[in-house]
C-alpha atoms as a PDB file:
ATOM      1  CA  UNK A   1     130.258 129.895  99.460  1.00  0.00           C
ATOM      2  CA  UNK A   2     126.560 129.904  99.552  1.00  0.00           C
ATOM      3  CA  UNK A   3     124.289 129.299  96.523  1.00  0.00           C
ATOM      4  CA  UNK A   4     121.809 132.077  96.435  1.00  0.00           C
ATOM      5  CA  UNK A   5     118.559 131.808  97.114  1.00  0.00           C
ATOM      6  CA  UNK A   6     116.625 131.227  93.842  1.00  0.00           C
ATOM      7  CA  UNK A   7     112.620 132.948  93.668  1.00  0.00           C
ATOM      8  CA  UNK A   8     110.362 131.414  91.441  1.00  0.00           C
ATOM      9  CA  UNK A   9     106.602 133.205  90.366  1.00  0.00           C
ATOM     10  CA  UNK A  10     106.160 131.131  87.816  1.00  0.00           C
ATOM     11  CA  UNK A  11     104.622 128.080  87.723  1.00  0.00           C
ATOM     12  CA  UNK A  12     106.086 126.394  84.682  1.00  0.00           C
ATOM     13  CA  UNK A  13     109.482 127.829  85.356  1.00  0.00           C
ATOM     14  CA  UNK A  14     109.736 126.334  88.922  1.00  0.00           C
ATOM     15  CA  UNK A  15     108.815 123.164  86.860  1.00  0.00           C
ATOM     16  CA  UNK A  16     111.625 123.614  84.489  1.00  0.00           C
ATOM     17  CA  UNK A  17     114.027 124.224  87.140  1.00  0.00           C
ATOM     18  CA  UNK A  18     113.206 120.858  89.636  1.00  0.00           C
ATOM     19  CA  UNK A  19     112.717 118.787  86.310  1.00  0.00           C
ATOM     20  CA  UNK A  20     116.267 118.799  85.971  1.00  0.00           C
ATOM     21  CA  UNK A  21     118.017 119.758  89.803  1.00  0.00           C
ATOM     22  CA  UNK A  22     115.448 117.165  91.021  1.00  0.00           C
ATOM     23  CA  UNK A  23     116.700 114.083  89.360  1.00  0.00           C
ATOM     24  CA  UNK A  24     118.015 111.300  91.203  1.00  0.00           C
ATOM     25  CA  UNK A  25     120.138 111.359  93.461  1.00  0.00           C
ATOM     26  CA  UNK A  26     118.716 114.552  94.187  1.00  0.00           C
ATOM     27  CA  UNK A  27     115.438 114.916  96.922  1.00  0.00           C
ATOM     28  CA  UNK A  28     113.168 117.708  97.073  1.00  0.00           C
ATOM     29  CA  UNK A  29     112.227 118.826 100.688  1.00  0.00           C
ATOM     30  CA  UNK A  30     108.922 121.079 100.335  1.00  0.00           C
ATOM     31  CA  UNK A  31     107.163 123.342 103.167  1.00  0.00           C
ATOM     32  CA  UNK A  32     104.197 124.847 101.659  1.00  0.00           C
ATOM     33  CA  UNK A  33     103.175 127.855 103.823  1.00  0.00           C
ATOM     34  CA  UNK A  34     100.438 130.923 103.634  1.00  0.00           C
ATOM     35  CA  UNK A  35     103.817 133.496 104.566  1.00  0.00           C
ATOM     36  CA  UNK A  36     103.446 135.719 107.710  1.00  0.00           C
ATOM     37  CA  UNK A  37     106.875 133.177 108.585  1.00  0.00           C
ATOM     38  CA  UNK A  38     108.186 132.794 112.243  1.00  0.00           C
ATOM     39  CA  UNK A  39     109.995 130.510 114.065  1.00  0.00           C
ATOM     40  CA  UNK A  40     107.562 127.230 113.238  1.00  0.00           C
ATOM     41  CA  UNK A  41     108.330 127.383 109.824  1.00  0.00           C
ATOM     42  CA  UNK A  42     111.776 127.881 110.242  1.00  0.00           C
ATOM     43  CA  UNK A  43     112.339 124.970 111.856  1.00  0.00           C
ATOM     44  CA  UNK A  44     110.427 123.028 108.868  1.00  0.00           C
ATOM     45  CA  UNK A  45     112.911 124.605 106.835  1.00  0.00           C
ATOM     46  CA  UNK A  46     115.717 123.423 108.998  1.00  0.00           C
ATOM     47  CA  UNK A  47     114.409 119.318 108.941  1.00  0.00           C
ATOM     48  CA  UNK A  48     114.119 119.485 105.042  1.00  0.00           C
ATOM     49  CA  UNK A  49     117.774 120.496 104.988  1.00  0.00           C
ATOM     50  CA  UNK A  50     118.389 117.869 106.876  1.00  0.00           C
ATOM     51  CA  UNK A  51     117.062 115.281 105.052  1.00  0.00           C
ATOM     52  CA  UNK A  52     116.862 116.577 101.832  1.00  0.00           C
ATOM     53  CA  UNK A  53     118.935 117.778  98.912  1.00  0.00           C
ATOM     54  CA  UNK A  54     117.019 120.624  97.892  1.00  0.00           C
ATOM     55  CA  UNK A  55     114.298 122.402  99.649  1.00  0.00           C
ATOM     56  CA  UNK A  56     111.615 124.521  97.926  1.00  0.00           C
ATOM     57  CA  UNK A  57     109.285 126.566 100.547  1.00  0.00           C
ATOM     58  CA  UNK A  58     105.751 128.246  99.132  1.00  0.00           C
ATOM     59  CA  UNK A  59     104.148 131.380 100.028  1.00  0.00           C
ATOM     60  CA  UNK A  60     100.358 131.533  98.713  1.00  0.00           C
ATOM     61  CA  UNK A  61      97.728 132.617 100.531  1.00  0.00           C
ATOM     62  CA  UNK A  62      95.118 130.180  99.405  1.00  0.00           C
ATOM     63  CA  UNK A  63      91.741 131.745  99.346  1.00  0.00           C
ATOM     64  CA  UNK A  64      89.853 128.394  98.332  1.00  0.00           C
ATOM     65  CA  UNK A  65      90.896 127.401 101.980  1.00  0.00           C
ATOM     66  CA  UNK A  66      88.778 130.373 103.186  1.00  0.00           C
ATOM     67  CA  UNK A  67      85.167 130.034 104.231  1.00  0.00           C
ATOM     68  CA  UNK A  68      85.073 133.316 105.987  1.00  0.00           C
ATOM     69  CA  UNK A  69      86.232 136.055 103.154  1.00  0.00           C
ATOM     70  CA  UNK A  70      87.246 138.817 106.217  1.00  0.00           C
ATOM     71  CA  UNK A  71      89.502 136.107 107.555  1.00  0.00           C
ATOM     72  CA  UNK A  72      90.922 136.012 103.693  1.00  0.00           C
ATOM     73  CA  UNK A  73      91.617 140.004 104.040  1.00  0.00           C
ATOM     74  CA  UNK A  74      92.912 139.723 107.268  1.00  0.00           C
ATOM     75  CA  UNK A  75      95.275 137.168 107.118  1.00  0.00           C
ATOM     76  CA  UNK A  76      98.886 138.750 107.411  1.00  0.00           C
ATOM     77  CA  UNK A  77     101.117 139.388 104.399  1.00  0.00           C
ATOM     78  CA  UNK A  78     104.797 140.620 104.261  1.00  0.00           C
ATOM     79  CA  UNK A  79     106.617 138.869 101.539  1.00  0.00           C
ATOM     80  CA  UNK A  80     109.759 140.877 102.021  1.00  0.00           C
ATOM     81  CA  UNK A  81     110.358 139.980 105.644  1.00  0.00           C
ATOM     82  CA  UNK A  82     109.288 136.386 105.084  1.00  0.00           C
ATOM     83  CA  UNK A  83     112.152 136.562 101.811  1.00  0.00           C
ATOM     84  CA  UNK A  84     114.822 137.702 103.895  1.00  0.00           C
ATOM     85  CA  UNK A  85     114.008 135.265 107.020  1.00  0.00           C
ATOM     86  CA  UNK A  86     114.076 132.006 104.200  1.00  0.00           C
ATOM     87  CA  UNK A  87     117.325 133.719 103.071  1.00  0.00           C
ATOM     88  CA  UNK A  88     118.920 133.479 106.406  1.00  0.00           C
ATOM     89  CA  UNK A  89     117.618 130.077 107.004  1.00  0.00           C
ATOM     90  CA  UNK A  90     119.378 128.626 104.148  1.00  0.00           C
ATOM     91  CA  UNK A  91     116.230 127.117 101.554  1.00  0.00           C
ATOM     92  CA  UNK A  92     117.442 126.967  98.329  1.00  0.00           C
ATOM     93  CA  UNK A  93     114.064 128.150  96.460  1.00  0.00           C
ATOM     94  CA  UNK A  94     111.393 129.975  97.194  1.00  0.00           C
ATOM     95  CA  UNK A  95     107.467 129.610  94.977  1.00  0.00           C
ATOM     96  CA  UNK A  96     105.862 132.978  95.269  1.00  0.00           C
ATOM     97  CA  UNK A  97     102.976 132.502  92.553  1.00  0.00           C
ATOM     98  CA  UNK A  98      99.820 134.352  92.142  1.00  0.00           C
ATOM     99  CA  UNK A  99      96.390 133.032  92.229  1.00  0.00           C
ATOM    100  CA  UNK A 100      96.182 132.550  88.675  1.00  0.00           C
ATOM    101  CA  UNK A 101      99.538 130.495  88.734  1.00  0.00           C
ATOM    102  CA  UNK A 102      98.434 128.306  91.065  1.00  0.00           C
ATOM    103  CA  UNK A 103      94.929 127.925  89.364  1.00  0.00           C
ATOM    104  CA  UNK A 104      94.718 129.276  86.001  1.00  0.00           C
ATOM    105  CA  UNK A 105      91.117 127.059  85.802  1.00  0.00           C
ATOM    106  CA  UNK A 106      88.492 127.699  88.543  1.00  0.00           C
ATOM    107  CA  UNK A 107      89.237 125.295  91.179  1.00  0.00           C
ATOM    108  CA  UNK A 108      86.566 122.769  91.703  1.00  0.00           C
ATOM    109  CA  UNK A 109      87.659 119.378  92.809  1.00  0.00           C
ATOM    110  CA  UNK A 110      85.961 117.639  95.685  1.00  0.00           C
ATOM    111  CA  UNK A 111      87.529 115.769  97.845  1.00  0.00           C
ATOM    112  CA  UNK A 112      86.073 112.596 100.357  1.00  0.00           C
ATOM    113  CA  UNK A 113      88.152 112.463 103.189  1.00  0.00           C
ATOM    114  CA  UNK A 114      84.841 111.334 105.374  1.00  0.00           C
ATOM    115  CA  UNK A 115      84.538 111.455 108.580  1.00  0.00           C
ATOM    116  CA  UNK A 116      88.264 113.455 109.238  1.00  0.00           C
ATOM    117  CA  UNK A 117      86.939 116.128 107.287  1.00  0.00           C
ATOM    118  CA  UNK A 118      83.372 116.580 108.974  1.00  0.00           C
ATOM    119  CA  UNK A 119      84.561 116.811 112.808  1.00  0.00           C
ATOM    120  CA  UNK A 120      86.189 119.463 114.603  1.00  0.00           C
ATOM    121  CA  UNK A 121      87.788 121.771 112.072  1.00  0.00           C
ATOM    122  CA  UNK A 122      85.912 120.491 109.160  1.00  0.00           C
ATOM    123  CA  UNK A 123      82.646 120.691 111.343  1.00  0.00           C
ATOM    124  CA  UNK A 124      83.431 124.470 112.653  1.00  0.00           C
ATOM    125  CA  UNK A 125      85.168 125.837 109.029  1.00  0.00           C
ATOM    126  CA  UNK A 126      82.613 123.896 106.101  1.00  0.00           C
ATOM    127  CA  UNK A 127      84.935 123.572 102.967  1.00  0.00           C
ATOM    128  CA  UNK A 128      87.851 124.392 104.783  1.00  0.00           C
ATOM    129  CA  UNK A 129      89.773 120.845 104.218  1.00  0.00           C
ATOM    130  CA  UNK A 130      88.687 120.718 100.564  1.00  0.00           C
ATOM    131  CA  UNK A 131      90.504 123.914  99.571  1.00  0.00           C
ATOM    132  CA  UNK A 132      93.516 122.444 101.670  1.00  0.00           C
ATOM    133  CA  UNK A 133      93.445 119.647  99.425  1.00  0.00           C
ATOM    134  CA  UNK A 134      93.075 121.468  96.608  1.00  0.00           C
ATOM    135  CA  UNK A 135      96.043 123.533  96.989  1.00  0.00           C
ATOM    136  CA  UNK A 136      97.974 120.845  98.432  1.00  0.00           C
ATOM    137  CA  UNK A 137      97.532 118.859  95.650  1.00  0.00           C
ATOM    138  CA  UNK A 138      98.155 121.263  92.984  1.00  0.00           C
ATOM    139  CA  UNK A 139     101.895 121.860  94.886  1.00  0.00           C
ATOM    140  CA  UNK A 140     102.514 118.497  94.699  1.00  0.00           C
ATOM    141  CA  UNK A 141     102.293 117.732  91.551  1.00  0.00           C
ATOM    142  CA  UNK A 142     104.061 121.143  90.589  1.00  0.00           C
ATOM    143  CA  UNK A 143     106.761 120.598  92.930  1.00  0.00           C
ATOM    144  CA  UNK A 144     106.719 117.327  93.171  1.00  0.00           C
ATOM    145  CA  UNK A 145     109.100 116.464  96.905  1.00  0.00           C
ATOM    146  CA  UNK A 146     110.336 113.551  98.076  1.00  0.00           C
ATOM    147  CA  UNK A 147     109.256 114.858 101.390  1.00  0.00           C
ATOM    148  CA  UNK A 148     106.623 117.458 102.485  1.00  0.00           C
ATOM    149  CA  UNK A 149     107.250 119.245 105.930  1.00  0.00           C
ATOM    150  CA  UNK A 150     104.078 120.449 108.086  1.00  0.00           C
ATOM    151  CA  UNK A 151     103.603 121.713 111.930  1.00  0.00           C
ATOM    152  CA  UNK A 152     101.666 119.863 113.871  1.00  0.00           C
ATOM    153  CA  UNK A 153      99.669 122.548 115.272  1.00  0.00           C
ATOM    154  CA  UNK A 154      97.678 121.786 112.851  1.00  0.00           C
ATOM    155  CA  UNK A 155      97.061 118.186 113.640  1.00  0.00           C
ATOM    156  CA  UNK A 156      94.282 117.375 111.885  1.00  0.00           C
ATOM    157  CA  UNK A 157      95.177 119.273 108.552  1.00  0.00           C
ATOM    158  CA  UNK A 158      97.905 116.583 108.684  1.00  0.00           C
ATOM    159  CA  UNK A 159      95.831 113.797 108.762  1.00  0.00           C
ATOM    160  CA  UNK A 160      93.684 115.138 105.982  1.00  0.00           C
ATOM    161  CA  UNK A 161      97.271 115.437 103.820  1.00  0.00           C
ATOM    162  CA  UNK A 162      98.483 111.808 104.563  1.00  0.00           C
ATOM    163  CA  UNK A 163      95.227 110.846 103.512  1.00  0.00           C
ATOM    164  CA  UNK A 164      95.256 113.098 100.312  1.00  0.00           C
ATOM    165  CA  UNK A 165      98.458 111.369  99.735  1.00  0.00           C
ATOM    166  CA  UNK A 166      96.745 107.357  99.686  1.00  0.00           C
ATOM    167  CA  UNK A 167      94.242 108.952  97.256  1.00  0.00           C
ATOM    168  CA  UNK A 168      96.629 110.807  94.882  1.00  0.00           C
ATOM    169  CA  UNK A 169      98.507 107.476  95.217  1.00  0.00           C
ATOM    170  CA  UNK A 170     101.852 109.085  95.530  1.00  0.00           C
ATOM    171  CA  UNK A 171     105.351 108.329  97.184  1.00  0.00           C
ATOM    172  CA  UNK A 172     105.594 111.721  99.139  1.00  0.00           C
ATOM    173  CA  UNK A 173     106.008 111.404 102.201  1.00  0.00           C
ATOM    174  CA  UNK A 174     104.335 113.963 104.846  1.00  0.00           C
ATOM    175  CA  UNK A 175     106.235 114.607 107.745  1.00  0.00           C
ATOM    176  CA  UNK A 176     104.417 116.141 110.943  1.00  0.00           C
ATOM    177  CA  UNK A 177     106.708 118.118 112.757  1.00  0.00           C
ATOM    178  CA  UNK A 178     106.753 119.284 116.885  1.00  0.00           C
ATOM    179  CA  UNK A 179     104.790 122.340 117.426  1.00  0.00           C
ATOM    180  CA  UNK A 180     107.057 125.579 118.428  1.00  0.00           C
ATOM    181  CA  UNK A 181     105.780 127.617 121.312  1.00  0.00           C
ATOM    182  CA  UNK A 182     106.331 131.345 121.975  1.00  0.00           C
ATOM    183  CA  UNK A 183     107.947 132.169 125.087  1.00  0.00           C
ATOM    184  CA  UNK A 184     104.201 132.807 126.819  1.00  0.00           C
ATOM    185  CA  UNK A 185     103.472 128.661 125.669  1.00  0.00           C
ATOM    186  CA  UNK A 186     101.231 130.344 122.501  1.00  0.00           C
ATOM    187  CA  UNK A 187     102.080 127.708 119.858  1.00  0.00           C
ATOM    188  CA  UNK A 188     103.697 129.902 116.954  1.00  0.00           C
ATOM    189  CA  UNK A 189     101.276 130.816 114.326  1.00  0.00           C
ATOM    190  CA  UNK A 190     101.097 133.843 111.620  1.00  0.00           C
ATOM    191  CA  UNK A 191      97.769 134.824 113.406  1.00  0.00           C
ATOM    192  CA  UNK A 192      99.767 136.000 116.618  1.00  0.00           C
ATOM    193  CA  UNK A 193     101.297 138.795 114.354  1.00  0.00           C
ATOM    194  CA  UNK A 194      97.159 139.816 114.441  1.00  0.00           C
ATOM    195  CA  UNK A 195      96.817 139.873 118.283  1.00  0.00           C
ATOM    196  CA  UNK A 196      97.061 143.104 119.970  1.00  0.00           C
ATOM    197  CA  UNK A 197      98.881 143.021 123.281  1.00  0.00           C
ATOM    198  CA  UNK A 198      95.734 142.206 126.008  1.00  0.00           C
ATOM    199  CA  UNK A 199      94.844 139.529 122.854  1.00  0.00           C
ATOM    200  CA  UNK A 200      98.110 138.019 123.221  1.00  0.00           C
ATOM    201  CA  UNK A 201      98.005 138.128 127.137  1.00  0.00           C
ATOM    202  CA  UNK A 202      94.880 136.553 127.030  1.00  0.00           C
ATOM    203  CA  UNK A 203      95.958 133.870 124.528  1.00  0.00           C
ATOM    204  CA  UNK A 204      98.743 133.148 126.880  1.00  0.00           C
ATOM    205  CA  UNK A 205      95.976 131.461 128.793  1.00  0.00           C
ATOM    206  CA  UNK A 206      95.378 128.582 125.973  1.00  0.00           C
ATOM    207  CA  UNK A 207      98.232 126.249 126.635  1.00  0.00           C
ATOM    208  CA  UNK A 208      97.698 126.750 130.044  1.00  0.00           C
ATOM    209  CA  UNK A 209      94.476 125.568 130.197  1.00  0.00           C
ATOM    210  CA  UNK A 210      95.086 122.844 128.103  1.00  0.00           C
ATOM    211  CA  UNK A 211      97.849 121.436 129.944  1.00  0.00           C
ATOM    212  CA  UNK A 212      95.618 121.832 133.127  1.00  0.00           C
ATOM    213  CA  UNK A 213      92.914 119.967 131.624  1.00  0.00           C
ATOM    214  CA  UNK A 214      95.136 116.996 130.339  1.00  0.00           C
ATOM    215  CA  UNK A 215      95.865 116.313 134.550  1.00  0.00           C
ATOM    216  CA  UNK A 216      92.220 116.854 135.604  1.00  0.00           C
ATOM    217  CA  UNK A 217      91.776 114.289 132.509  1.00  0.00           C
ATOM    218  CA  UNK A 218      93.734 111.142 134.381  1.00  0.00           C
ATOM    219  CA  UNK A 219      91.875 112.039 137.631  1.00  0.00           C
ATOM    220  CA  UNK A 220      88.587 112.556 136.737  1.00  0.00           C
ATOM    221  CA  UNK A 221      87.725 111.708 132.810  1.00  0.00           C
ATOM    222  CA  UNK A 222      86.634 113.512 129.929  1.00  0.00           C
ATOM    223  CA  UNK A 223      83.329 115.089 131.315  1.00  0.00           C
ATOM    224  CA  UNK A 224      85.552 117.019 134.385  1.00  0.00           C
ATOM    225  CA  UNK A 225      88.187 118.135 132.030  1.00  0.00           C
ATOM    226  CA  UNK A 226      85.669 119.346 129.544  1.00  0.00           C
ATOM    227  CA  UNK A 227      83.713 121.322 132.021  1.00  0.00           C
ATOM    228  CA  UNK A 228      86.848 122.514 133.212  1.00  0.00           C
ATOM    229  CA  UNK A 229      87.720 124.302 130.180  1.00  0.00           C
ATOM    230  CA  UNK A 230      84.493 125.826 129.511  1.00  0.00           C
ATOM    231  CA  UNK A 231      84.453 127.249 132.481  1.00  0.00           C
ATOM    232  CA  UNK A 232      87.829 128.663 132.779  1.00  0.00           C
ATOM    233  CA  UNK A 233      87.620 130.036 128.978  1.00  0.00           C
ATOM    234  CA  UNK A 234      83.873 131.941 130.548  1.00  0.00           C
ATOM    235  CA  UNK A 235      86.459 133.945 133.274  1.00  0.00           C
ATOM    236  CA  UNK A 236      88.572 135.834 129.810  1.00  0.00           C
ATOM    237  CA  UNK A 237      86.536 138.405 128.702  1.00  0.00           C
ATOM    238  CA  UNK A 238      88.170 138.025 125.157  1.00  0.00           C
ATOM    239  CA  UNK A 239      87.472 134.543 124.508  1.00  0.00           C
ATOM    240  CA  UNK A 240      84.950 132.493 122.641  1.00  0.00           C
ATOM    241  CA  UNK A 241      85.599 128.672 122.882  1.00  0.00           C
ATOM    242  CA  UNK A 242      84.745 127.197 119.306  1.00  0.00           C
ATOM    243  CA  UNK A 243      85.730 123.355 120.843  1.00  0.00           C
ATOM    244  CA  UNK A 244      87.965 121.739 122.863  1.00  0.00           C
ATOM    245  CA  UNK A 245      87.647 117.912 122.439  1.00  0.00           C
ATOM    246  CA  UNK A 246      89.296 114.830 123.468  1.00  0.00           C
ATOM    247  CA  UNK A 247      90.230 112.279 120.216  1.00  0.00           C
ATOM    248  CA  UNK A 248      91.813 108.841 119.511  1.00  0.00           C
ATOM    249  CA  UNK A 249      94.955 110.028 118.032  1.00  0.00           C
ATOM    250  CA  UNK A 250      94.697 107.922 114.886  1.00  0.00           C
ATOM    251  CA  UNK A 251      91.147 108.083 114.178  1.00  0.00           C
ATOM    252  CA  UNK A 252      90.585 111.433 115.247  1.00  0.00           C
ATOM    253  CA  UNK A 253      87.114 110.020 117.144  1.00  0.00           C
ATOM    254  CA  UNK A 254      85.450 111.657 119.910  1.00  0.00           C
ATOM    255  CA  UNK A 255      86.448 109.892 123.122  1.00  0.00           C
ATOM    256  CA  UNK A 256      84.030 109.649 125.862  1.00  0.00           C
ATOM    257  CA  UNK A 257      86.140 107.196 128.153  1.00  0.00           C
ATOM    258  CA  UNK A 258      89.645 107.013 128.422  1.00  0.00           C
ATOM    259  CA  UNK A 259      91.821 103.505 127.735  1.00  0.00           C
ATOM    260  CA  UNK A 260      94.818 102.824 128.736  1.00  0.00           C
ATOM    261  CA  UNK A 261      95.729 101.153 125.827  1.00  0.00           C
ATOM    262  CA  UNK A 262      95.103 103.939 123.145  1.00  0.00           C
ATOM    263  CA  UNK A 263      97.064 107.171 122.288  1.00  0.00           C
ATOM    264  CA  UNK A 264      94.652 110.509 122.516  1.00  0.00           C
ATOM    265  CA  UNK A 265      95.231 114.090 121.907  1.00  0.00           C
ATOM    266  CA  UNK A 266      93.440 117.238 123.274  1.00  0.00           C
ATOM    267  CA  UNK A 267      92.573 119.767 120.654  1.00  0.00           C
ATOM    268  CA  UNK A 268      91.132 123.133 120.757  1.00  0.00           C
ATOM    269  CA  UNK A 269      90.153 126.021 118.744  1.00  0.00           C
ATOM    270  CA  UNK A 270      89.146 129.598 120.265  1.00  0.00           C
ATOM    271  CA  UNK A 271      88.762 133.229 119.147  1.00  0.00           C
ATOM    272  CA  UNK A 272      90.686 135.533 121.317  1.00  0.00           C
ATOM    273  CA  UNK A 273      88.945 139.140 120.394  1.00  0.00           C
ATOM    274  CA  UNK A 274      88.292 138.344 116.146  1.00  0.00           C
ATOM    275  CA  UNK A 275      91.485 136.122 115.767  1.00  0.00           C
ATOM    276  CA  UNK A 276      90.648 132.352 115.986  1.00  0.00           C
ATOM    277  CA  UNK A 277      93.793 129.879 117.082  1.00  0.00           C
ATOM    278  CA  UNK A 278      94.280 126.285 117.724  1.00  0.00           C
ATOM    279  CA  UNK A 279      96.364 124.356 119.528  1.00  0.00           C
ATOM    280  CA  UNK A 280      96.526 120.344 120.804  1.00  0.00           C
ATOM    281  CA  UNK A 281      98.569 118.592 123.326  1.00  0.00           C
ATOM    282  CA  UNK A 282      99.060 114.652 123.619  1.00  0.00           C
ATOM    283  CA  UNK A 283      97.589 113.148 126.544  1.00  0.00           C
ATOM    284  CA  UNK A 284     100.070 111.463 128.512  1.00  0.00           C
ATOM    285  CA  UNK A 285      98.665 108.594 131.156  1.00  0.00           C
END
């Protein structure tokens, strides 16, 4: 028979609880999330179980991570659907703490993650990163995993985290899992739910494009592919291209040339209408 699923608002309680379910042999799978919960997130849900003991999943929309306050308002929230979907996907405890659980000080810890945190994301979204940190860093050390389970979609975000982790000088491990796609090739996100239906038509157009790109990139170099994708984001009326840039994989550098013997990865981040999204692809020689 399955255990029920156990809620936790309380910071201190959710302590309690994994101070004593989370000793050894026990490990503690965590996938920190900002709710609005599809597919993506399930499948985060689904690897912990796999390799861990115990998983714990947050909801917390974390407005430290915000550096556009209408963005805060408008990001989706529907705790009772995301509930029942964690339900059916088996985690074994869910953190659902307010604002003044998760800080009960005013956060304000800097972070130095230098030069990963000033390009792309960190260059278009100033302070962005450090309120990821922040609240990444307060969850670990409430919930304190063996493992912590993120979607790479959000490729650099998971760079800053493994680097948060070398700071904080702690054995969690961060896991960067495959991006999910919905069936039009949109990489999931809880900003979709946001897109009306000529947005989401339109936003169909993103993997597409990127895809496209990554070919014109092994025939004719960064500069072609580049143009290429400004010019085919100009033809959607509901666009706005915020970047779309071509980086060493590990470094997260601006490539200007192509080697044979490197790894890159294509990332881009665009508003379709007032939702922004972002997606990346590997380039593959």
């Amino acid at each position: 028979m399955a255990k029920s699923m156990l809620i936790f608002t309380k910071t201190g309680e959710l302590k309690a609880y994994l101070n004593v379910v989370g000793k050894h042999p026990n490990t503690i799978g965590f996938v920190p999330t900002m709710g609005a919960l599809h597919g993506g997130h399930v499948s985060l849900i689904a690897l912990s179980k796999k390799w861990c003991d115990i998983t714990v999943c947050s909801i917390f929309v974390n407005p430290t991570q915000f550096n556009d306050k209408k963005d805060l308002e408008r990001y989706p929230r529907m705790p009772e659907k995301d509930i029942r979907l964690l339900e059916k996907a088996g985690c074994e405890v869910v953190f659902l703490p307010t604002v003044e659980q998760v800080y009960p000080n005013p956060e304000s810890e800097s972070f130095d993650f230098g030069y990963l945190s000033n390009t792309l994301e960190g260059k278009h979204r100033p302070g962005h990163f450090n309120g990821v940190a922040q609240v990444v860093k307060r969850f670990f050390e409430i919930v304190v995993p063996t493992k912590a389970f993120f979607g790479s979609k959000d490729y650099q975000q998971v760079m800053i985290i493994k680097e948060l982790v070398k700071q904080m000088g702690s054995p969690i491990e961060v896991v960067s899992c495959p991006i999910l796609r919905e069936e039009n090739g949109v990489a999931m996100s809880s900003r979709n739910t946001l897109l009306n239906m000529e947005e989401k038509a339109q936003a169909a157009f993103i993997p597409k494009i990127l895809y496209q790109a990554n070919l014109l990139l092994n025939e004719k170099g960064v500069d072609a592919a580049k143009k290429f994708v400004e010019h085919e984001t100009r033809q959607l009326p509901l666009f706005r291209l915020d970047y779309y840039e071509i980086c060493e994989a590990h470094t997260l550098k601006i490539a200007t040339h192509l080697y044979e013997n490197e790894k890159y990865v294509a990332l881009i981040a665009c508003f379709v209408g007032r939702i922004r999204l972002i997606d990346n692809l590997p380039v593959l020689f």
